[in-house]
Protein backbone atom coordinates (compact mmCIF):
# COMPACT_ATOMS: atom_id res chain seq x y z
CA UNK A 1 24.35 39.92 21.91
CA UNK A 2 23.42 36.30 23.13
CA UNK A 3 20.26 35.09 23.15
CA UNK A 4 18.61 31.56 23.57
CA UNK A 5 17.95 29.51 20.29
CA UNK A 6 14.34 27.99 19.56
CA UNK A 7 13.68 24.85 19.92
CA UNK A 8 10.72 23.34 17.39
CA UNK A 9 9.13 19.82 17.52
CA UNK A 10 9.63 19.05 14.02
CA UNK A 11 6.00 16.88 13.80
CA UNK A 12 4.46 19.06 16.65
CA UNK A 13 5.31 22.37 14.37
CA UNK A 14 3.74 20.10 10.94
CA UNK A 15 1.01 18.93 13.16
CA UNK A 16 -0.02 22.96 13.96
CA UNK A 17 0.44 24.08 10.47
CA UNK A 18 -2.28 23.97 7.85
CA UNK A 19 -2.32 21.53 5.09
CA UNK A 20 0.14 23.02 2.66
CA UNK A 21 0.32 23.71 -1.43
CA UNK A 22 3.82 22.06 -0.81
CA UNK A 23 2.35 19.32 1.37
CA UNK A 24 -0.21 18.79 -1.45
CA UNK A 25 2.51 18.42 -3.99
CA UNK A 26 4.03 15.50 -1.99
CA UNK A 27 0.62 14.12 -1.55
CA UNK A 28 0.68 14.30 -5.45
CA UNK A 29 3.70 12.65 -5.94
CA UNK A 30 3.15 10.19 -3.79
CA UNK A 31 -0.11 9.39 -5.40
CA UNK A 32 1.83 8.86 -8.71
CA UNK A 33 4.40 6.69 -7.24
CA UNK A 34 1.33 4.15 -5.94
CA UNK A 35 -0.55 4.80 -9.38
CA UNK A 36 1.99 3.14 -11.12
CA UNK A 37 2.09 0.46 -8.58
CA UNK A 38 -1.29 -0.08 -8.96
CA UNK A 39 -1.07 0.24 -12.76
CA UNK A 40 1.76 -2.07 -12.44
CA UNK A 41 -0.57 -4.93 -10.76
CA UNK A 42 -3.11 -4.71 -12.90
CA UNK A 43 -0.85 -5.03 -16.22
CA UNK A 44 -0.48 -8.79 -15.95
CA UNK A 45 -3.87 -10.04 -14.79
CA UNK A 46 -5.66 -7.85 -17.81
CA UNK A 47 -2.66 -9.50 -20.04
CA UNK A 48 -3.14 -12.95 -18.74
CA UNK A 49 -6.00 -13.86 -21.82
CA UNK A 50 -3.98 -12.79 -24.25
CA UNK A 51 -0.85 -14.42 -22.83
CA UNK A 52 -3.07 -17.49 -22.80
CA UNK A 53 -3.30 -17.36 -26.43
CA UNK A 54 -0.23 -16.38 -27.86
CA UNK A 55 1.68 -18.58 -25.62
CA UNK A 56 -0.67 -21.69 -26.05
CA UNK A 57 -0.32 -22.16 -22.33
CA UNK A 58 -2.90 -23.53 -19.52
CA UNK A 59 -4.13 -20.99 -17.22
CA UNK A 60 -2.49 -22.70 -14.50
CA UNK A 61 1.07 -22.23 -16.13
CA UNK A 62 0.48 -18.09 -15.37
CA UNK A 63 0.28 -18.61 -11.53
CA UNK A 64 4.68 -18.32 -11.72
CA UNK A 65 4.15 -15.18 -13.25
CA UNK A 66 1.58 -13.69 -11.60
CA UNK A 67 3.37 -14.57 -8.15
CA UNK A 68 6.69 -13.26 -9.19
CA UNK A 69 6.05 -10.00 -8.81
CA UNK A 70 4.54 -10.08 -5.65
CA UNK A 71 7.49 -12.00 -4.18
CA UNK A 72 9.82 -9.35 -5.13
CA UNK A 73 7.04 -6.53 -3.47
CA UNK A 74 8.05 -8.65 -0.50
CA UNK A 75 11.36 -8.85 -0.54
CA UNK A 76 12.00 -5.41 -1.67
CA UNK A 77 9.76 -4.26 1.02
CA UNK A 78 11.83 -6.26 3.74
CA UNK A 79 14.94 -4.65 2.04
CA UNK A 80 13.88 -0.82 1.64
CA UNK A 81 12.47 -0.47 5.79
CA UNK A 82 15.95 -0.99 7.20
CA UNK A 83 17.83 0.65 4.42
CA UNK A 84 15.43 3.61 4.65
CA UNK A 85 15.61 4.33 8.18
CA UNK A 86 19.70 4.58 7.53
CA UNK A 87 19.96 6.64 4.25
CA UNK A 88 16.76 8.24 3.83
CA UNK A 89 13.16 7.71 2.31
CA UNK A 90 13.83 9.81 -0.71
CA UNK A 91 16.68 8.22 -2.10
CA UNK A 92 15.28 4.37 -1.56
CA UNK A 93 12.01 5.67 -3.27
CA UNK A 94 14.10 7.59 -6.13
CA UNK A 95 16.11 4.25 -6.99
CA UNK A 96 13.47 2.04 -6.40
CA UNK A 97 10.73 3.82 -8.88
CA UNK A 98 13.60 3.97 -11.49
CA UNK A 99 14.23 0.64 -11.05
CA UNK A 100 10.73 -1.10 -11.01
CA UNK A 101 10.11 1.11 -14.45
CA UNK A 102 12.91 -0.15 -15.98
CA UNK A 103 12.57 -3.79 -15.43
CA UNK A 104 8.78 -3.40 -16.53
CA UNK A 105 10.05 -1.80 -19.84
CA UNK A 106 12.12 -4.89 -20.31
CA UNK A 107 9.32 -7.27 -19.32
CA UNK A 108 7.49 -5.92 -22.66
CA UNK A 109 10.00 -7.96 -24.62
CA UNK A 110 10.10 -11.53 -22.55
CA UNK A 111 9.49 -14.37 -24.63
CA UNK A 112 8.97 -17.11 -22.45
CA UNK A 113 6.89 -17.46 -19.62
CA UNK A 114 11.25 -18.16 -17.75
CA UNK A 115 11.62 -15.27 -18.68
CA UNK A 116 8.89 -13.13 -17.84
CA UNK A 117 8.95 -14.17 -14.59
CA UNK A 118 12.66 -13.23 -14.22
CA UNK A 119 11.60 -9.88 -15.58
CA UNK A 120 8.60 -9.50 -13.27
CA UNK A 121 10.75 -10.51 -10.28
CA UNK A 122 13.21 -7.70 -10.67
CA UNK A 123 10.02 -5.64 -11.15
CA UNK A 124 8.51 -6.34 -7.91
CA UNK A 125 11.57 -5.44 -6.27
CA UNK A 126 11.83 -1.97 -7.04
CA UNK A 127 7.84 -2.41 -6.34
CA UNK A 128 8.11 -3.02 -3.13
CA UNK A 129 10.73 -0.99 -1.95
CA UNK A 130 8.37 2.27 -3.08
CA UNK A 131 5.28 1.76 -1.56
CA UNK A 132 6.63 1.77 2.24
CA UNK A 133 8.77 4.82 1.63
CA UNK A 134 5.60 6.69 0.35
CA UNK A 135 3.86 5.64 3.11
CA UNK A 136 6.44 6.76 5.73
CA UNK A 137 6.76 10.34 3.76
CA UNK A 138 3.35 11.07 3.50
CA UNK A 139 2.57 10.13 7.21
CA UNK A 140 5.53 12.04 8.71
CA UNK A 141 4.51 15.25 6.67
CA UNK A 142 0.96 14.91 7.18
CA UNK A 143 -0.63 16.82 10.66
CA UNK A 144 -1.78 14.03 13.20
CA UNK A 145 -5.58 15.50 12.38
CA UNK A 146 -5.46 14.36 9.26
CA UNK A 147 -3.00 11.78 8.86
CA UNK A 148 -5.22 8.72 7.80
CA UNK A 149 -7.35 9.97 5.59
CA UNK A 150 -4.06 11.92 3.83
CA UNK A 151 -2.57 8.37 3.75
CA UNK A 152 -5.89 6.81 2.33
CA UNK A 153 -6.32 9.21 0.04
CA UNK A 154 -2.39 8.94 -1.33
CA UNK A 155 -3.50 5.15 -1.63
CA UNK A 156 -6.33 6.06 -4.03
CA UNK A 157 -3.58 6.19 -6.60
CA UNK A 158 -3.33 2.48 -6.06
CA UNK A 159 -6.80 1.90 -7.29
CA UNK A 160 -6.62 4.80 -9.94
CA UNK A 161 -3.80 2.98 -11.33
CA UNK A 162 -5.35 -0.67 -11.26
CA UNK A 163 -8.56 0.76 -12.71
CA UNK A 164 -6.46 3.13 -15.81
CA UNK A 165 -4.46 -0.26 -16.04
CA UNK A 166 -8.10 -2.01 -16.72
CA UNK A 167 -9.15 0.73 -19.20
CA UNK A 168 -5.91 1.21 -21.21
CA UNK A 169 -5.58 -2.69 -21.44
CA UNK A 170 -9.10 -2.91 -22.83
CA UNK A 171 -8.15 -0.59 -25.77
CA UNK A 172 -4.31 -1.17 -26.02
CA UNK A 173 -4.36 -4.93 -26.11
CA UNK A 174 -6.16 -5.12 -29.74
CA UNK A 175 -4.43 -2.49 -30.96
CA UNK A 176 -0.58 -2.92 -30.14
CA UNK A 177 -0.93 -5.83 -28.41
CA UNK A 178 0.00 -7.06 -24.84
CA UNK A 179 3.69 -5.87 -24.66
CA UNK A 180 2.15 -2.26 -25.14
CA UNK A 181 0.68 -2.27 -21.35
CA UNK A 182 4.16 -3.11 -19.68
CA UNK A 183 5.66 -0.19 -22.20
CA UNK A 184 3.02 1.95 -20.45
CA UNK A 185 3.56 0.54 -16.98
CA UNK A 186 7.75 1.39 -17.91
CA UNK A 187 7.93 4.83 -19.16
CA UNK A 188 5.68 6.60 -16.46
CA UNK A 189 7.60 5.53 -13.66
CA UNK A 190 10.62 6.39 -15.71
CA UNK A 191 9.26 9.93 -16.02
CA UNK A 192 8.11 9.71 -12.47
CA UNK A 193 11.51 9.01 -10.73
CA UNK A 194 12.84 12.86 -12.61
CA UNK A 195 10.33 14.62 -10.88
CA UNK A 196 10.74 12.99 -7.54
CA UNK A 197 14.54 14.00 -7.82
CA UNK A 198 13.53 17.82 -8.43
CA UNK A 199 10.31 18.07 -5.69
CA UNK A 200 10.15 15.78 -3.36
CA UNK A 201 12.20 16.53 0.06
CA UNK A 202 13.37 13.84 2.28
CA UNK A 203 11.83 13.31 5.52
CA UNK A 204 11.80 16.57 8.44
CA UNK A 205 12.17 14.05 11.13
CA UNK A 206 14.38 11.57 9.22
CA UNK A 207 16.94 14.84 8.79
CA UNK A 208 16.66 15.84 12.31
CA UNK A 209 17.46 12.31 13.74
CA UNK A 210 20.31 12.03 11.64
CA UNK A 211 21.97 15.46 12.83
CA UNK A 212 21.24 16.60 9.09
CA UNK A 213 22.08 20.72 8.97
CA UNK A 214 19.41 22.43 10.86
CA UNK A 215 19.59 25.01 7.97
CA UNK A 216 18.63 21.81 5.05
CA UNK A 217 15.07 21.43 7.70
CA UNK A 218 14.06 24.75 8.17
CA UNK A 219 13.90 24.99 4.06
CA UNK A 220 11.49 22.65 4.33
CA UNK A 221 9.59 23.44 7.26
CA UNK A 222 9.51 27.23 5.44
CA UNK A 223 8.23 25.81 2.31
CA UNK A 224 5.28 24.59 4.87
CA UNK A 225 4.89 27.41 7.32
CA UNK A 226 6.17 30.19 5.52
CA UNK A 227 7.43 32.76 7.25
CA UNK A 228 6.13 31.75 10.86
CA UNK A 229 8.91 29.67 11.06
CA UNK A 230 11.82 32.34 13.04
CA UNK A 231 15.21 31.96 12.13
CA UNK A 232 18.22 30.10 13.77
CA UNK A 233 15.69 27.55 15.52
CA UNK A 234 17.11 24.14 16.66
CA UNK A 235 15.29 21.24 15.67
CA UNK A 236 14.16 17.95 17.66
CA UNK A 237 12.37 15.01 17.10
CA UNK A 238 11.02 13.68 20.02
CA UNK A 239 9.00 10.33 20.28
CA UNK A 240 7.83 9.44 23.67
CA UNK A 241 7.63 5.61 22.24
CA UNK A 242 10.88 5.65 21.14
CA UNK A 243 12.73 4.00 24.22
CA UNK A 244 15.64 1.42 23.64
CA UNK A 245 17.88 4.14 21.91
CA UNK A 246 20.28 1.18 21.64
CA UNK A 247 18.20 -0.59 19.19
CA UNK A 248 18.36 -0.99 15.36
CA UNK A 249 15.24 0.01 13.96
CA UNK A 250 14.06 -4.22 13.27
CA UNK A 251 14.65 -4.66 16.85
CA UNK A 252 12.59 -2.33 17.93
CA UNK A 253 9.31 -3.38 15.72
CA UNK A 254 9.69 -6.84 17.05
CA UNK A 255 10.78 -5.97 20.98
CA UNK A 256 8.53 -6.83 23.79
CA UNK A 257 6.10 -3.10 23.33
CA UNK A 258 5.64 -3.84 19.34
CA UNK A 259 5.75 -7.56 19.26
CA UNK A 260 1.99 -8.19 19.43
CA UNK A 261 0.85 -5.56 17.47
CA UNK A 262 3.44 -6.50 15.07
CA UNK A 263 2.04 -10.01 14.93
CA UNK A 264 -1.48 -8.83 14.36
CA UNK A 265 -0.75 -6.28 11.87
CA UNK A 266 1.40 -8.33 9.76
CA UNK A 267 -1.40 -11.27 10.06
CA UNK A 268 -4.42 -8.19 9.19
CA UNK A 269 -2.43 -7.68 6.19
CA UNK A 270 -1.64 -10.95 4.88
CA UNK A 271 -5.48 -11.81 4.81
CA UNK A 272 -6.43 -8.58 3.33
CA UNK A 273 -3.68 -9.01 0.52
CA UNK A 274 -4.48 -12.92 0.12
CA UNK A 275 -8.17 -12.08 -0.83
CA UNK A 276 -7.39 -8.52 -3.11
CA UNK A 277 -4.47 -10.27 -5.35
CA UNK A 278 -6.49 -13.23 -5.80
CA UNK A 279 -9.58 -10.68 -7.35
CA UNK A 280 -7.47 -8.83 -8.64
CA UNK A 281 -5.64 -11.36 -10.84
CA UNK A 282 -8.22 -13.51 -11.40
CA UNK A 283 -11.62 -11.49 -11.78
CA UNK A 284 -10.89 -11.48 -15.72
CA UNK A 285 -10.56 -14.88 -16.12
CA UNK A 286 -13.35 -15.72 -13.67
CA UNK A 287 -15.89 -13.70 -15.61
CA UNK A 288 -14.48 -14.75 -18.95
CA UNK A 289 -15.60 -18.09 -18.20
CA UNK A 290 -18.46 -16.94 -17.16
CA UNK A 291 -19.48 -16.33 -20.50
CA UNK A 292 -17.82 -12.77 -20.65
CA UNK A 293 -16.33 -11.16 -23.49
CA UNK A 294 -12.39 -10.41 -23.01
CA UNK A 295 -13.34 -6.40 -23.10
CA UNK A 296 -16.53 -7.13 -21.18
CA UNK A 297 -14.36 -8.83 -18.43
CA UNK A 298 -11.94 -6.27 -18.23
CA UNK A 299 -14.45 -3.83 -18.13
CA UNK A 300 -16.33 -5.06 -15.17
CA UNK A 301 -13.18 -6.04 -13.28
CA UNK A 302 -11.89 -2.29 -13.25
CA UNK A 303 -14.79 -1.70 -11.42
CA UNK A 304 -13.54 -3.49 -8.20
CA UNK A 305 -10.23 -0.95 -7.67
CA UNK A 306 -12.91 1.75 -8.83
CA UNK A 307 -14.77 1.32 -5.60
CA UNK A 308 -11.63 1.37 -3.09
CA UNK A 309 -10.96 5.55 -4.27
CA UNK A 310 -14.41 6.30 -2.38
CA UNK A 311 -13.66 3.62 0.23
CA UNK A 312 -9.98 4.70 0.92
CA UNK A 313 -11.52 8.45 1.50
CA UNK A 314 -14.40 7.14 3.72
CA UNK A 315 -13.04 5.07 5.79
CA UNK A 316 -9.80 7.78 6.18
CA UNK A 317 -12.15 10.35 7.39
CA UNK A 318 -13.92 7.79 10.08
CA UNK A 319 -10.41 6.63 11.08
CA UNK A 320 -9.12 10.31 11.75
CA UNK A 321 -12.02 10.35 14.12
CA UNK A 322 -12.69 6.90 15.45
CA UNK A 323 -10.93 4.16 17.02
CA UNK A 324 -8.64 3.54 13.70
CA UNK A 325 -8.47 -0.26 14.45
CA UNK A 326 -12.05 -1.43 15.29
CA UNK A 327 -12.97 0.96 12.07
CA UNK A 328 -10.96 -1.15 9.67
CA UNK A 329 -12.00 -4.42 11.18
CA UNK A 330 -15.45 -3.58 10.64
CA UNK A 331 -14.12 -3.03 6.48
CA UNK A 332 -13.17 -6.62 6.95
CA UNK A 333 -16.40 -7.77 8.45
CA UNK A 334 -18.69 -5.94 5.56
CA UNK A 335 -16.05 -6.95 2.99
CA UNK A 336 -16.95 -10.87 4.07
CA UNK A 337 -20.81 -10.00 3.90
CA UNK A 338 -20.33 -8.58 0.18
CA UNK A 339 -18.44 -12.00 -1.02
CA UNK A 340 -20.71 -14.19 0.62
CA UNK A 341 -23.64 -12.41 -0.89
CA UNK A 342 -21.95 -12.84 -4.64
CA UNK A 343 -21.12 -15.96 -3.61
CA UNK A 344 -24.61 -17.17 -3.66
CA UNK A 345 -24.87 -15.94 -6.88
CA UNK A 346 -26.25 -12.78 -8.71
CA UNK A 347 -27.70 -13.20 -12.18
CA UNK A 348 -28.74 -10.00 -12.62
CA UNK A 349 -25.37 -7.63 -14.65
CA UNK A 350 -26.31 -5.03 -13.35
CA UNK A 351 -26.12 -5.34 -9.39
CA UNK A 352 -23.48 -7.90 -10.07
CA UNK A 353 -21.80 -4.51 -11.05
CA UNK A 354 -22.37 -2.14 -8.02
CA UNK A 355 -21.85 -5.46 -5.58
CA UNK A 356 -18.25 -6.01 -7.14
CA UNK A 357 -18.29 -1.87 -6.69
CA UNK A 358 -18.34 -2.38 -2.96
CA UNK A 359 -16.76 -5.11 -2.87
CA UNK A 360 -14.16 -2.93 -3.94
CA UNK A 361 -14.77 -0.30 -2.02
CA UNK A 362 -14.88 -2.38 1.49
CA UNK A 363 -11.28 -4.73 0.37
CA UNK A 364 -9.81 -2.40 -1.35
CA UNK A 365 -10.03 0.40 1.49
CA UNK A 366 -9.20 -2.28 4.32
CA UNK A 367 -6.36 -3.10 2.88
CA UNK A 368 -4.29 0.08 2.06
CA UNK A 369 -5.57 1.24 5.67
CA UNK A 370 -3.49 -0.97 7.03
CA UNK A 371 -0.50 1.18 5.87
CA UNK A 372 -1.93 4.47 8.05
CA UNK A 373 -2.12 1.66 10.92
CA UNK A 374 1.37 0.95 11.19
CA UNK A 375 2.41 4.38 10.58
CA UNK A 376 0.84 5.35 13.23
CA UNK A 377 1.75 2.53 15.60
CA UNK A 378 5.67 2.18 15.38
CA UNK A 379 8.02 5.70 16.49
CA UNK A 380 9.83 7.79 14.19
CA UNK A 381 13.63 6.10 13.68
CA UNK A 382 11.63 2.77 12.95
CA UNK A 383 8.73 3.66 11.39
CA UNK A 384 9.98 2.77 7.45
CA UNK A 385 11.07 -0.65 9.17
CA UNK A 386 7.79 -1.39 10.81
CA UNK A 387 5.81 -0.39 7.58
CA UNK A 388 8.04 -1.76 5.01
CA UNK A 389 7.98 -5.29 6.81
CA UNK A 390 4.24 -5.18 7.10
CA UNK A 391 3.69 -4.88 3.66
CA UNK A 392 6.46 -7.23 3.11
CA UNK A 393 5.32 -9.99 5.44
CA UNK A 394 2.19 -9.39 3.81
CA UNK A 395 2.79 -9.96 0.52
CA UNK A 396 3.43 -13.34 1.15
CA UNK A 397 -0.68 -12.98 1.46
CA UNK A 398 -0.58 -11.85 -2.56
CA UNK A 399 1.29 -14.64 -3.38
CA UNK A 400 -0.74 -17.16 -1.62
CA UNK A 401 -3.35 -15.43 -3.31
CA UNK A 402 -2.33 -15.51 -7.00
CA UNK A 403 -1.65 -19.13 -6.21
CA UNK A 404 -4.50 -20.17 -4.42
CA UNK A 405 -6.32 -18.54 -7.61
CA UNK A 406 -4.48 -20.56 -9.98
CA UNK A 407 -5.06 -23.57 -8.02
CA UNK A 408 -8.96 -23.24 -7.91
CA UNK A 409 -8.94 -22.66 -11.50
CA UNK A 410 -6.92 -26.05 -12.08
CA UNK A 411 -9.54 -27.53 -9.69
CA UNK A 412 -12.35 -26.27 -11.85
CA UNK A 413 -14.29 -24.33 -9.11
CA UNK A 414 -16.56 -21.82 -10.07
CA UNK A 415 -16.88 -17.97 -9.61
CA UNK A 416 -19.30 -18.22 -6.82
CA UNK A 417 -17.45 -20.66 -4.64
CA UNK A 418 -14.50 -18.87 -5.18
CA UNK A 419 -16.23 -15.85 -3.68
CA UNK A 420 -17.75 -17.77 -0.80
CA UNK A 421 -14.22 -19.17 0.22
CA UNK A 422 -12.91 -15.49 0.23
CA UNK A 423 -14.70 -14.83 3.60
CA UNK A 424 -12.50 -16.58 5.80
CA UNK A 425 -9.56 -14.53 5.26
CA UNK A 426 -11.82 -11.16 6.19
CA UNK A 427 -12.87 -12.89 9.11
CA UNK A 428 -9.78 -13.81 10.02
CA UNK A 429 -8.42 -10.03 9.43
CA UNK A 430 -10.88 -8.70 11.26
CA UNK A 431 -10.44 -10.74 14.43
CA UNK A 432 -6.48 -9.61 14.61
CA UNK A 433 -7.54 -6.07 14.50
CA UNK A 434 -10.39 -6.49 16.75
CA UNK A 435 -7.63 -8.43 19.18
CA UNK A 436 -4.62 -5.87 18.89
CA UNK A 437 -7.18 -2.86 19.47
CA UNK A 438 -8.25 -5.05 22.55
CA UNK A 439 -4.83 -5.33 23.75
CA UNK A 440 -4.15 -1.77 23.74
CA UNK A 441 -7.43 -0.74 25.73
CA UNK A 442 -6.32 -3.13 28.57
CA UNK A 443 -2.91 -1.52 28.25
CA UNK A 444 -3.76 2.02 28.43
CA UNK A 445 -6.70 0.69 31.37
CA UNK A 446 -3.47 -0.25 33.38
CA UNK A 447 -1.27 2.52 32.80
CA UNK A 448 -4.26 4.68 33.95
CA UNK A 449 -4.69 2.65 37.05
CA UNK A 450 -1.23 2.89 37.92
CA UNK A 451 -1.57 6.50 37.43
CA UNK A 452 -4.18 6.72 39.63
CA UNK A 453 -2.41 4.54 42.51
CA UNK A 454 0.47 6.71 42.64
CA UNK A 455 -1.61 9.89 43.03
């Protein structure tokens, strides 16, 4: 007997389905994955004293190392996008976690700051090529209702990891010295990359627009819905942006539709990045010469990527239910109140405390938004290219960051003009989302007038 065969909307069906146990285990996952990015981040600004010391070098001389890193995030990032959108999100995140852990391990054993640079190079490259595959994963299993704040809250790994990186530094440097965090930062993602082999799934939609066996995405979509999901369906992946079929997935992020947006994402991001690498790295030294104690400093600094876990689940939930873009420019416009304020100087340790908190909080959550931003902005068969090249492009922000830090230490400028300079960038951030979410009310404003017209 014949009958007619199902068709299913592979992110409609995900967007009517309740949020998962197996959609919370790749939340989980993914979490880890940006954990030990985080964790990874943090390892060389908390070693950078000790460095300092052993080494006998000027502060100045760490800016190489501290940058390295961050230029392989960017180039890995620019790498993974394409490659993903070919062969798949899980096995570019697999490789890449693997890889990042194993180049940390062999960072613990550099003996020059040559060398560790190499090392941390190498790192950053497997770095960067996991946080955009995350990204795309977690947004294309998340439902649209939720989507942001599932992507935020994945992201709160990132701060998890910077602040465990902050605590496990303050207690592992005495005892086993500095090579002990970049063990730490080597085995986990080592460990890590196992378990993303045995429960992680590559991407519904990714399988469906690659003609993947409709029977590999219904085992997924099952492990979702259940049993709602009837048997011998046909699957489809329909994107109503995704015109110019002819187009490689690059070409399409930077064609005439994306090109703006593209512009003022990439330029959102840079900022954002330029001002959180530069505290990130730098905070420890900064209140070190303060008058700080080494444990002290790295004590207080933790606090800053403390603050972005409440921030990243804030500002997810008003961006699930707000205009996304004018919700993170306002993060940008409070972050440049809160360094402004330090800037002018707080003597009192305790609200020093909760103002680097916030500070946190407002940077930290603006930032790794930006990641739920593209997501959501580029179509399916590009959307690992359009989010991998953002946080590639930006990371060219974290570099001029790291340097910029290293540069106003060599010119002998002090914590609170430091801070006060940070508000330009968060300005600057805030105007490109302010313009792109501008743009696309005028666009939508003439697509409904032409609607209109032809009626």
């Amino acid at each position: 007997m014949s009958h007619s065969t199902r068709t299913i909307d592979v992110q409609q069906y995900i967007d009517d389905q309740r949020f998962s146990p197996y959609q919370w285990t790749i939340l989980i996952l993914c979490f880890l994955v940006v954990a030990a990015d985080g964790f990874d981040t943090a390892a060389v600004g908390f070693i950078a004293p000790s460095l300092i010391g052993d080494w006998g070098i000027s502060r100045a001389a760490l800016g190489p190392v501290m940058s390295a890193a961050l230029v392989g995030l960017g180039a890995g990032a620019l790498a993974a996008g394409p490659v993903a959108d070919r062969f798949g999100r899980k096995t570019v995140l697999v490789l890449s976690v693997f890889f990042f852990g194993a180049w940390s391990l062999a960072s613990a054993h550099a003996g020059s700051v040559e060398s560790l640079t190499v090392l941390r190079f190498l790192t950053g490259l497997g770095l960067g090529a996991a946080m955009p595959n995350a990204v795309t994963l977690m947004s294309e299993y998340a439902p649209a209702r939720i989507r942001s704040i599932a992507v935020n809250t994945m992201f709160c790994g990132f701060s998890v990891g910077l602040s465990v990186g902050g605590l496990c530094a303050a207690w592992m440097i005495p005892h086993f010295g500095w090579p002990s965090v970049l063990v730490a930062g080597g085995v986990g993602p080592l460990v890590l990359s196992v378990l993303l082999i045995l429960l992680l799934p590559e991407s519904a939609q990714f399988m469906v627009i690659k003609k993947r066996p409709a029977e590999r995405v219904a085992r997924v979509l099952r492990r979702i819905a259940g049993d709602r999901l009837p048997d011998g369906c046909a699957f489809t992946a329909t994107d109503a942006r995704s015109s110019a079929a002819g187009k490689s997935a690059l070409a399409l992020v930077i064609s005439r539709p994306y090109r703006f947006g593209t512009a003022m994402l990439w330029l959102a991001y840079f900022m954002g990045l330029m001002i959180f690498y530069l505290l990130t790295n730098w905070l420890p030294t900064l209140f070190k010469d303060a008058g700080f104690s080494a444990e002290r400093a790295a004590l207080t600094t933790s606090l800053f990527p403390l603050g972005g876990i409440l921030g990243n689940l804030c500002l997810g939930w008003v961006m699930d239910r707000a205009n996304a873009r004018r919700v993170n420019a306002m993060a940008y416009v409070f972050a440049a109140g809160l360094v402004l304020t330090i800037g002018r100087g707080v003597a009192d340790q305790f609200w020093l405390s909760v103002l680097i908190f916030l500070t946190g909080t407002a940077v930290t959550s603006a930032v790794t938004s930006m990641s739920a931003l593209a997501a959501a902005f580029y179509p399916t068969r590009s959307r690992a290219t359009g989010v991998a090249w953002m946080l590639g492009i930006g990371r060219m922000g974290a570099v001029a960051g790291a340097m910029t830090g290293g540069l106003m230490m060599s010119m002998g400028l002090q914590f609170g003009a430091v801070l006060t300079l940070l508000a330009a960038p968060a300005f600057v951030a805030a105007f490109a989302l302010g313009a792109l979410s501008t743009r696309d009310d005028v666009s939508r404003g003439r697509v409904a007038e032409g609607v209109s017209s032809a009626e």
